[in-house]
C-alpha atoms as a PDB file:
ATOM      1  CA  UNK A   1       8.718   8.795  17.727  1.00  0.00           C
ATOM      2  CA  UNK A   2       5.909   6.897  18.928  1.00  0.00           C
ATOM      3  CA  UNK A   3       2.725   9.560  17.882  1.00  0.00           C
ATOM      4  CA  UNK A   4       1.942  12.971  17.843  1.00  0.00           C
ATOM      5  CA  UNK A   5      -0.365  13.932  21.017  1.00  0.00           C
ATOM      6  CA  UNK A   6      -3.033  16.640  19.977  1.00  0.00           C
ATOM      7  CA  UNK A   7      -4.129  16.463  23.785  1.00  0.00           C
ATOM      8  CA  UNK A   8      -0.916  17.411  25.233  1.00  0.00           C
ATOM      9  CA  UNK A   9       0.492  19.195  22.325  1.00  0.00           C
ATOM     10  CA  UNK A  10       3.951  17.121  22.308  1.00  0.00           C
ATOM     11  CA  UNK A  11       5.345  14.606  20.219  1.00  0.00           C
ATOM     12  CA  UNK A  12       5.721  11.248  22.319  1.00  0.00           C
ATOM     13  CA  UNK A  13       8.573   9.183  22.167  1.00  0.00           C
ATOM     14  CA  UNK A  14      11.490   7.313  23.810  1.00  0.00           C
ATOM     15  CA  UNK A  15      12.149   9.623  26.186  1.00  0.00           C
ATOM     16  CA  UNK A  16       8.543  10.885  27.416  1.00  0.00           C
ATOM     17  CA  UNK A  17       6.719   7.628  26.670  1.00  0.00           C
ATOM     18  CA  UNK A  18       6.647   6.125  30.403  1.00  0.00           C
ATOM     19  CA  UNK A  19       5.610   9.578  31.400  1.00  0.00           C
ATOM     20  CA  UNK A  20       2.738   9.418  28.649  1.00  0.00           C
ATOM     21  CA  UNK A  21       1.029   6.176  29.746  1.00  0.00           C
ATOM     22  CA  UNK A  22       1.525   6.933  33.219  1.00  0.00           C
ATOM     23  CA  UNK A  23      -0.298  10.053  32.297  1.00  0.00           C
ATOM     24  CA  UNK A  24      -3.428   8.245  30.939  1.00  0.00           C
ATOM     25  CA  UNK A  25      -3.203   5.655  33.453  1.00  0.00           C
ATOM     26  CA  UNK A  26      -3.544   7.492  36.461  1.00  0.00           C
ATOM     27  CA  UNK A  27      -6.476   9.767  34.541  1.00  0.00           C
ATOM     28  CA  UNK A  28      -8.407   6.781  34.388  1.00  0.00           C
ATOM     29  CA  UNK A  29      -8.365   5.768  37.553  1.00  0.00           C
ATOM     30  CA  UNK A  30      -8.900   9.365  38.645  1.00  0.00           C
ATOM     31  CA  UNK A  31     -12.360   9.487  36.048  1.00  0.00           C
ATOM     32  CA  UNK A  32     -13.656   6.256  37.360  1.00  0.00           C
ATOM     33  CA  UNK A  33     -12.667   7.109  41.009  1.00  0.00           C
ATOM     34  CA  UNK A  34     -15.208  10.553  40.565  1.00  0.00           C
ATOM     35  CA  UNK A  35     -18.045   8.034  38.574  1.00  0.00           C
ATOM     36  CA  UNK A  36     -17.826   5.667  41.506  1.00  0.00           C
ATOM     37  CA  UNK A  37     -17.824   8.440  43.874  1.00  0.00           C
ATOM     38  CA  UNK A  38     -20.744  10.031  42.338  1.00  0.00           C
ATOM     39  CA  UNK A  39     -23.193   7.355  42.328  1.00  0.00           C
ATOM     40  CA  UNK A  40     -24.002   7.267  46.063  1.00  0.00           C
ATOM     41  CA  UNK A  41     -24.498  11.052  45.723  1.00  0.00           C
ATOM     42  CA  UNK A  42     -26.958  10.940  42.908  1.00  0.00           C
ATOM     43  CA  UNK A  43     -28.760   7.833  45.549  1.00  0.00           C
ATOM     44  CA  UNK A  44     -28.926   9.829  47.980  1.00  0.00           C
ATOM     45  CA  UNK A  45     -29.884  13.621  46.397  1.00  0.00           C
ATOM     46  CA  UNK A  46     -32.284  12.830  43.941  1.00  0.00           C
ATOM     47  CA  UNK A  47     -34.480  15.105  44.971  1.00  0.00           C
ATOM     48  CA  UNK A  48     -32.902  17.952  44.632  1.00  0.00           C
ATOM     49  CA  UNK A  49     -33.416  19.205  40.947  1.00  0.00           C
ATOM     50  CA  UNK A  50     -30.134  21.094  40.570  1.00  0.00           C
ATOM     51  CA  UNK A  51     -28.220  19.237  42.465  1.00  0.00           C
ATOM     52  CA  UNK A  52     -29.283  16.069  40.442  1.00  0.00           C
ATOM     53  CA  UNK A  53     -28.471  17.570  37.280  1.00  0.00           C
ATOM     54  CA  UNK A  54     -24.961  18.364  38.143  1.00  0.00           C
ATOM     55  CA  UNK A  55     -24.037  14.845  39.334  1.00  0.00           C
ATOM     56  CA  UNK A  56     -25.743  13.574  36.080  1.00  0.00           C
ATOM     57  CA  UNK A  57     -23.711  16.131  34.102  1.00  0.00           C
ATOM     58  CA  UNK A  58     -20.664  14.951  35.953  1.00  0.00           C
ATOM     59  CA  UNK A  59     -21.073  11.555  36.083  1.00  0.00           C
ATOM     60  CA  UNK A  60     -21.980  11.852  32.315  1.00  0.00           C
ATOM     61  CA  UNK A  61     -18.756  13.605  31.123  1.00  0.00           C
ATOM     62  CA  UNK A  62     -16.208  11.307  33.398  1.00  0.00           C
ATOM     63  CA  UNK A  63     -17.727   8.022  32.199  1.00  0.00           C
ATOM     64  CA  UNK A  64     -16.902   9.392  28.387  1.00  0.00           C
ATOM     65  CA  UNK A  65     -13.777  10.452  29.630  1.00  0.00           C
ATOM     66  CA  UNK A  66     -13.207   7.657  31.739  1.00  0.00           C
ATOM     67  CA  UNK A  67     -13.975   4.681  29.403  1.00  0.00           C
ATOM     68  CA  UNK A  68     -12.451   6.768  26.508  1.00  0.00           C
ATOM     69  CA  UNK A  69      -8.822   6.409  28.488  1.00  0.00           C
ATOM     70  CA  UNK A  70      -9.351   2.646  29.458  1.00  0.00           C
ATOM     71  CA  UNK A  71      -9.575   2.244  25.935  1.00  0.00           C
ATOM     72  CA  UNK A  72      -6.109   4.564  25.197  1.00  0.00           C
ATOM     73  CA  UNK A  73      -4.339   2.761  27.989  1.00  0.00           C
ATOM     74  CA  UNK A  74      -5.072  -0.799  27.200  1.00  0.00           C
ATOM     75  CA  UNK A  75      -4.301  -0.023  23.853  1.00  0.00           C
ATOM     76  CA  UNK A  76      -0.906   1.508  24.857  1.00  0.00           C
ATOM     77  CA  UNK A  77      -0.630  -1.484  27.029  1.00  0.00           C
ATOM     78  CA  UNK A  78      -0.215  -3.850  24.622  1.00  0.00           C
ATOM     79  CA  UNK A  79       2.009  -1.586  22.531  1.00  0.00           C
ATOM     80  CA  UNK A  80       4.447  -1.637  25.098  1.00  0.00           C
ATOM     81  CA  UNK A  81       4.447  -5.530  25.901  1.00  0.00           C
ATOM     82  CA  UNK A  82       4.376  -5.992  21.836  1.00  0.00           C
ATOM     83  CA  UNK A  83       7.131  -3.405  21.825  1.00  0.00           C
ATOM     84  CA  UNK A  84       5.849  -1.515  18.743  1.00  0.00           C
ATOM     85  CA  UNK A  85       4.585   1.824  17.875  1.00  0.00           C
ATOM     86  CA  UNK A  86       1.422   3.414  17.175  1.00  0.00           C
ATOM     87  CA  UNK A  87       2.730   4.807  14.122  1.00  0.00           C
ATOM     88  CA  UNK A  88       4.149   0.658  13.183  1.00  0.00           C
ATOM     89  CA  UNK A  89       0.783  -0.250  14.832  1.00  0.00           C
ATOM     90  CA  UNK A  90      -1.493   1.940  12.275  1.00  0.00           C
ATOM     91  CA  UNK A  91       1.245   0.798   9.175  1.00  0.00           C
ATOM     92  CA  UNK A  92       0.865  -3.054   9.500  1.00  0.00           C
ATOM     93  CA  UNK A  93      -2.826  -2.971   8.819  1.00  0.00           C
ATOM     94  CA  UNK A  94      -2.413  -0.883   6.069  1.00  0.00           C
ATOM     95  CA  UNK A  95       0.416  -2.436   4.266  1.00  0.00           C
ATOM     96  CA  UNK A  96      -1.362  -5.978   4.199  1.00  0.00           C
ATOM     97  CA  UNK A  97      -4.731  -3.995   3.464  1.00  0.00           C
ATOM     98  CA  UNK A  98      -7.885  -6.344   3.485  1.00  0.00           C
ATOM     99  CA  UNK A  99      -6.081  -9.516   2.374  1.00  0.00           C
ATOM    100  CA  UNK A 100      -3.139 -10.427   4.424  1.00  0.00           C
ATOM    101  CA  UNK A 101      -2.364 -13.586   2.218  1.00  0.00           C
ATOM    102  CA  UNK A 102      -1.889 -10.581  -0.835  1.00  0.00           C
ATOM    103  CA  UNK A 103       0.788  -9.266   1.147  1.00  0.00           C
ATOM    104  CA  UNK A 104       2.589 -12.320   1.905  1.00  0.00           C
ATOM    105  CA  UNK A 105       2.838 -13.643  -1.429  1.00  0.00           C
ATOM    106  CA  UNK A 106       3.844 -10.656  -2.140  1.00  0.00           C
ATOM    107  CA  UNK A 107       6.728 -10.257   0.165  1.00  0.00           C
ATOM    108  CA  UNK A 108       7.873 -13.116  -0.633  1.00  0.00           C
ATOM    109  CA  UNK A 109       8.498 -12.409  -4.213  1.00  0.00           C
ATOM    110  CA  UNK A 110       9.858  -8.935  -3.740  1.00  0.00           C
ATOM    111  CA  UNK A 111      12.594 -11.359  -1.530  1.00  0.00           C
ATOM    112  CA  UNK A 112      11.611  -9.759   2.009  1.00  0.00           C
ATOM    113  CA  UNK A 113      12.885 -11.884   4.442  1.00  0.00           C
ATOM    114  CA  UNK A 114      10.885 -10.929   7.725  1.00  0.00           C
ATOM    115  CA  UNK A 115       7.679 -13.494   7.624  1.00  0.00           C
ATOM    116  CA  UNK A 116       4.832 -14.522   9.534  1.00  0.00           C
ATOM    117  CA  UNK A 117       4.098 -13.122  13.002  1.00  0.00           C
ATOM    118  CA  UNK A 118       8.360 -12.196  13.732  1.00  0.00           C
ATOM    119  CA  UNK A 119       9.348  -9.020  15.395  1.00  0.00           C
ATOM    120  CA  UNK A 120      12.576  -7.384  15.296  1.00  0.00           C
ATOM    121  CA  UNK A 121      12.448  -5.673  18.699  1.00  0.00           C
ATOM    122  CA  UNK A 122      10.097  -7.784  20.283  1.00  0.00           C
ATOM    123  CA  UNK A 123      12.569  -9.439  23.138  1.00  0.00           C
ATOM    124  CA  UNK A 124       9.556 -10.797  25.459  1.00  0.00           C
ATOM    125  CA  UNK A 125       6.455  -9.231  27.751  1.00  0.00           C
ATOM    126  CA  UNK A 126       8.889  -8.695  30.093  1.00  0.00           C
ATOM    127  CA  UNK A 127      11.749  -7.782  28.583  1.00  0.00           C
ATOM    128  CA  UNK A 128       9.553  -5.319  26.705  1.00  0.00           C
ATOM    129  CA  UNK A 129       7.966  -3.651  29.667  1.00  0.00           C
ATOM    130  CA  UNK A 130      10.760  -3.441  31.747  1.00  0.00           C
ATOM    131  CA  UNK A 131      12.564  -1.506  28.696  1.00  0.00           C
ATOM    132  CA  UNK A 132       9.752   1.068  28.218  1.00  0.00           C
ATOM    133  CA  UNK A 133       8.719   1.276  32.115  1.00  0.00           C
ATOM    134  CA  UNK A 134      11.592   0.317  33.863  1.00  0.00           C
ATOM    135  CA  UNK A 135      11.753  -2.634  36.641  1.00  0.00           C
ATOM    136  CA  UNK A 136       9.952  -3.230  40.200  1.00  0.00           C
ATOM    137  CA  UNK A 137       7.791  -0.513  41.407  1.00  0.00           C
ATOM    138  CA  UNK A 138       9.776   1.877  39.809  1.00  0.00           C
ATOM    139  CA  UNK A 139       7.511   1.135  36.464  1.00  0.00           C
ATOM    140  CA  UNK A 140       4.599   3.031  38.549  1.00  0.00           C
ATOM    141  CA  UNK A 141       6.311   6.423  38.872  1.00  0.00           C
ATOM    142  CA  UNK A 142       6.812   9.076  37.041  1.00  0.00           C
ATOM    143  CA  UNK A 143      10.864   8.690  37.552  1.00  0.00           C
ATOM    144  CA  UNK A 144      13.546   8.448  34.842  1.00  0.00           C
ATOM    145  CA  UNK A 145      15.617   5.087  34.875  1.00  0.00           C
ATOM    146  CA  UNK A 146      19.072   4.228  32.627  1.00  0.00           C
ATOM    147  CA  UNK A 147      18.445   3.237  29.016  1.00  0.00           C
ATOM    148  CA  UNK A 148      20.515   1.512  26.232  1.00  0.00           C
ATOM    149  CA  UNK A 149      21.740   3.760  23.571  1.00  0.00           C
ATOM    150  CA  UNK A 150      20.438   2.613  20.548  1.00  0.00           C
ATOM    151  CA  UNK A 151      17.785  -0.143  19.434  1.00  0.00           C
ATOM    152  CA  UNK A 152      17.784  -3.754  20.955  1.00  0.00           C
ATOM    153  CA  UNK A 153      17.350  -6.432  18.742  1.00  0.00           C
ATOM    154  CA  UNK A 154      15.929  -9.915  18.930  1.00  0.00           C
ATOM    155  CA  UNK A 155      18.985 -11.941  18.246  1.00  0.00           C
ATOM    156  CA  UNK A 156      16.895 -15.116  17.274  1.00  0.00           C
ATOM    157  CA  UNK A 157      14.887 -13.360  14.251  1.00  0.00           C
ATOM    158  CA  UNK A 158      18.245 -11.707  13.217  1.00  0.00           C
ATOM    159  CA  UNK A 159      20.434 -14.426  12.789  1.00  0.00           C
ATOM    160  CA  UNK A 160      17.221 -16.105  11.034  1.00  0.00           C
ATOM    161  CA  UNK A 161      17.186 -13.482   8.820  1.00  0.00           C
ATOM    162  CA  UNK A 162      20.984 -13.873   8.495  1.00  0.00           C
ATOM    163  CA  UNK A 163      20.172 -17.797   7.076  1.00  0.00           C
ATOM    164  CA  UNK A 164      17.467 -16.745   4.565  1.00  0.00           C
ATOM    165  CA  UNK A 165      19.166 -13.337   3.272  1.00  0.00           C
ATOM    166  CA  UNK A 166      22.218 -15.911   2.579  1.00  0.00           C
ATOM    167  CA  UNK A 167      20.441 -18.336   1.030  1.00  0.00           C
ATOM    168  CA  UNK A 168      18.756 -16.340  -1.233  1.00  0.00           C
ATOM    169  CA  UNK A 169      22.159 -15.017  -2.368  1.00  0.00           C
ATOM    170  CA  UNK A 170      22.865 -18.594  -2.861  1.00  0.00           C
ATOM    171  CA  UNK A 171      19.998 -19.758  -4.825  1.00  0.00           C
ATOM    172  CA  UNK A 172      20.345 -16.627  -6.794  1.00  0.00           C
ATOM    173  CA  UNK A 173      24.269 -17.874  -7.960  1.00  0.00           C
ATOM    174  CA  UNK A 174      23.295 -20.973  -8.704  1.00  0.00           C
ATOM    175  CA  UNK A 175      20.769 -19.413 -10.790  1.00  0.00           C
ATOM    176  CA  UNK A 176      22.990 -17.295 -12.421  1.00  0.00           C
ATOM    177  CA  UNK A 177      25.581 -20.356 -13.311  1.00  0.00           C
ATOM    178  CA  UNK A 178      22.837 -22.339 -14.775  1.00  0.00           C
ATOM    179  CA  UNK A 179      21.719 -19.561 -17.072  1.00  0.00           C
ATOM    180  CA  UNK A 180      25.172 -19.220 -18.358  1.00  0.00           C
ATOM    181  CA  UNK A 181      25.764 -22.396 -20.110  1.00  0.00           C
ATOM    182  CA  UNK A 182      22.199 -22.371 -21.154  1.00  0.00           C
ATOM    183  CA  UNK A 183      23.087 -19.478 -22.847  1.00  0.00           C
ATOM    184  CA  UNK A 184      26.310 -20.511 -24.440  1.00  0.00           C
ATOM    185  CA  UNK A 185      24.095 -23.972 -25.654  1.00  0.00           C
ATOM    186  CA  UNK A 186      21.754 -22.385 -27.295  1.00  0.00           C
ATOM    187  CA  UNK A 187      24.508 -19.738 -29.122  1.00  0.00           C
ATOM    188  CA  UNK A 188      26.068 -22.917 -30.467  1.00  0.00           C
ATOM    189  CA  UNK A 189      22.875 -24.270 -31.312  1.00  0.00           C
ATOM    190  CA  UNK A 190      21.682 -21.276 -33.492  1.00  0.00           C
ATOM    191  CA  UNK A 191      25.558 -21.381 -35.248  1.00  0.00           C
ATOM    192  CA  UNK A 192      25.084 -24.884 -35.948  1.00  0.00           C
ATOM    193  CA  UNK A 193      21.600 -24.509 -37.273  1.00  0.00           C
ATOM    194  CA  UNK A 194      22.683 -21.849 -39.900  1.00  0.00           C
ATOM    195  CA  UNK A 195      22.006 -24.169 -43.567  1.00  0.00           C
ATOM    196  CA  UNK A 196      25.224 -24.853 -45.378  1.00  0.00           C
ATOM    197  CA  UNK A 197      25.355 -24.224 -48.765  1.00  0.00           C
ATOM    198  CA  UNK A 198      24.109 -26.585 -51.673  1.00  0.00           C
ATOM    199  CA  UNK A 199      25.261 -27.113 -54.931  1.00  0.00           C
ATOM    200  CA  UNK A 200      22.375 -25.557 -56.778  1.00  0.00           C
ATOM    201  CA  UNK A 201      23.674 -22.303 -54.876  1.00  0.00           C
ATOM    202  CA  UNK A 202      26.922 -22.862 -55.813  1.00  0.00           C
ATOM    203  CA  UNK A 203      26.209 -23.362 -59.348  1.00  0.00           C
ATOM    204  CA  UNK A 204      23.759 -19.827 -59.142  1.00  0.00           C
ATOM    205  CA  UNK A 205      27.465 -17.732 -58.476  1.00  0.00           C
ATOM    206  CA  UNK A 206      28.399 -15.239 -61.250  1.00  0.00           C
ATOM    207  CA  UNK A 207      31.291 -16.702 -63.404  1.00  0.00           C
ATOM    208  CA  UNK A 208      33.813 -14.609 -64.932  1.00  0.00           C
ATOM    209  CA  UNK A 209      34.131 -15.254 -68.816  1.00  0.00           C
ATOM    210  CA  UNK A 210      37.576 -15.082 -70.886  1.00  0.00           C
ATOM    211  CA  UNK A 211      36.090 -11.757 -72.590  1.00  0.00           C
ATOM    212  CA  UNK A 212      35.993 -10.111 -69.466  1.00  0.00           C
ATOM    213  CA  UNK A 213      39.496 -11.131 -67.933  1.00  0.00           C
ATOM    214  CA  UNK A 214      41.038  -9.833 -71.819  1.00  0.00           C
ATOM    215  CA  UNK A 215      39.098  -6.671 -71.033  1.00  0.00           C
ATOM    216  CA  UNK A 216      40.230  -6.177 -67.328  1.00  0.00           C
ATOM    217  CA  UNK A 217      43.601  -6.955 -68.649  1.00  0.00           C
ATOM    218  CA  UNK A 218      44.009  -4.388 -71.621  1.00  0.00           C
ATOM    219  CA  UNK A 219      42.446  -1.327 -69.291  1.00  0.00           C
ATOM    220  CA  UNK A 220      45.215  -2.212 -66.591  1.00  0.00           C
END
């Protein structure tokens, strides 16, 4: 899913996406046609009172529109040659919050291995385009055109996330064999530190007297 649409009252995604931005497109084009349209009118009948305040009115509420949906559809624009969604759009800034350095020291010691500016699904501008809005002129109607099943993957920031997933794995054995003999050093260390006994402590052991052996003897 790309976003919820309040305007249209539909989810938009994969399948209605094209349809979407063709959808805005062509609205802005229609709201700018009417503002261009309108401004010989208001020249020419301005001195009509009620006729000048409807072309005011109108040419008022299509320039909002209008430069509202220029905004929507270059935004959507870039999406699409970008290959992301709004939803991955609105995340990223979020995630890295104010300090985007934070978040990359911090990836980096939580072991994520996508860095920097990389992409999974970005395969190109027009690679991307051509996947959302299909090829030729066929990207500039509302028409349906064959799809992959399933995602499509940049192949060059997978197999680099291959190399660093697998040597991460490999710094982390060779970790893990040099903490075992540390270990086993420093349990022979601590045995051999243990203080042997001296002869003032063997001289300080109880000694059994002649009485007491005659005494053990006669109660067996």
């Amino acid at each position: 899913m790309d976003h919820h649409c309040p305007w249209i009252l539909n989810c938009v995604g994969q399948d209605n996406y094209k349809f979407f931005v063709l959808f805005i497109a062509y609205t802005t084009l229609f709201c700018l046609f009417i503002l261009i349209s309108l401004i010989p009118l208001y020249v020419r009948y301005s001195d009509m009172t009620w006729t000048h305040e409807l072309q005011v009115a109108g040419m008022v509420l299509t320039g909002i529109f209008g430069f509202t949906l220029v905004a929507f559809t270059i935004s959507h624009i870039r999406l699409i040659l970008l290959n992301r969604t709004t939803i991955e759009d609105h995340m990223t800034p979020m995630d890295e919050g104010p300090f985007p350095c934070v978040r990359k020291g911090w990836s980096q010691s939580e072991g994520e291995v996508n860095q920097g500016n990389e992409r999974l699904y970005d395969l190109g501008f027009k690679e991307n385009w051509e996947q959302t809005m299909g090829k030729g002129w066929k990207c500039i109607i509302p028409v349906r055109f064959p799809r992959p099943e399933g995602p499509i993957y940049n192949q060059k920031v997978v197999a680099r996330q291959w190399q660093d997933y697998n040597r991460q794995l490999e710094a982390q054995k060779l970790q893990e064999q040099q903490e075992v003999p540390q270990q086993s050093e420093e349990s022979i260390a601590a045995v051999t530190s243990m203080p042997s006994p001296t002869e003032h402590d063997v001289n300080r052991r109880p000694s059994i007297s002649s009485t007491q052996l005659q005494t053990s003897s006669q109660l067996a």
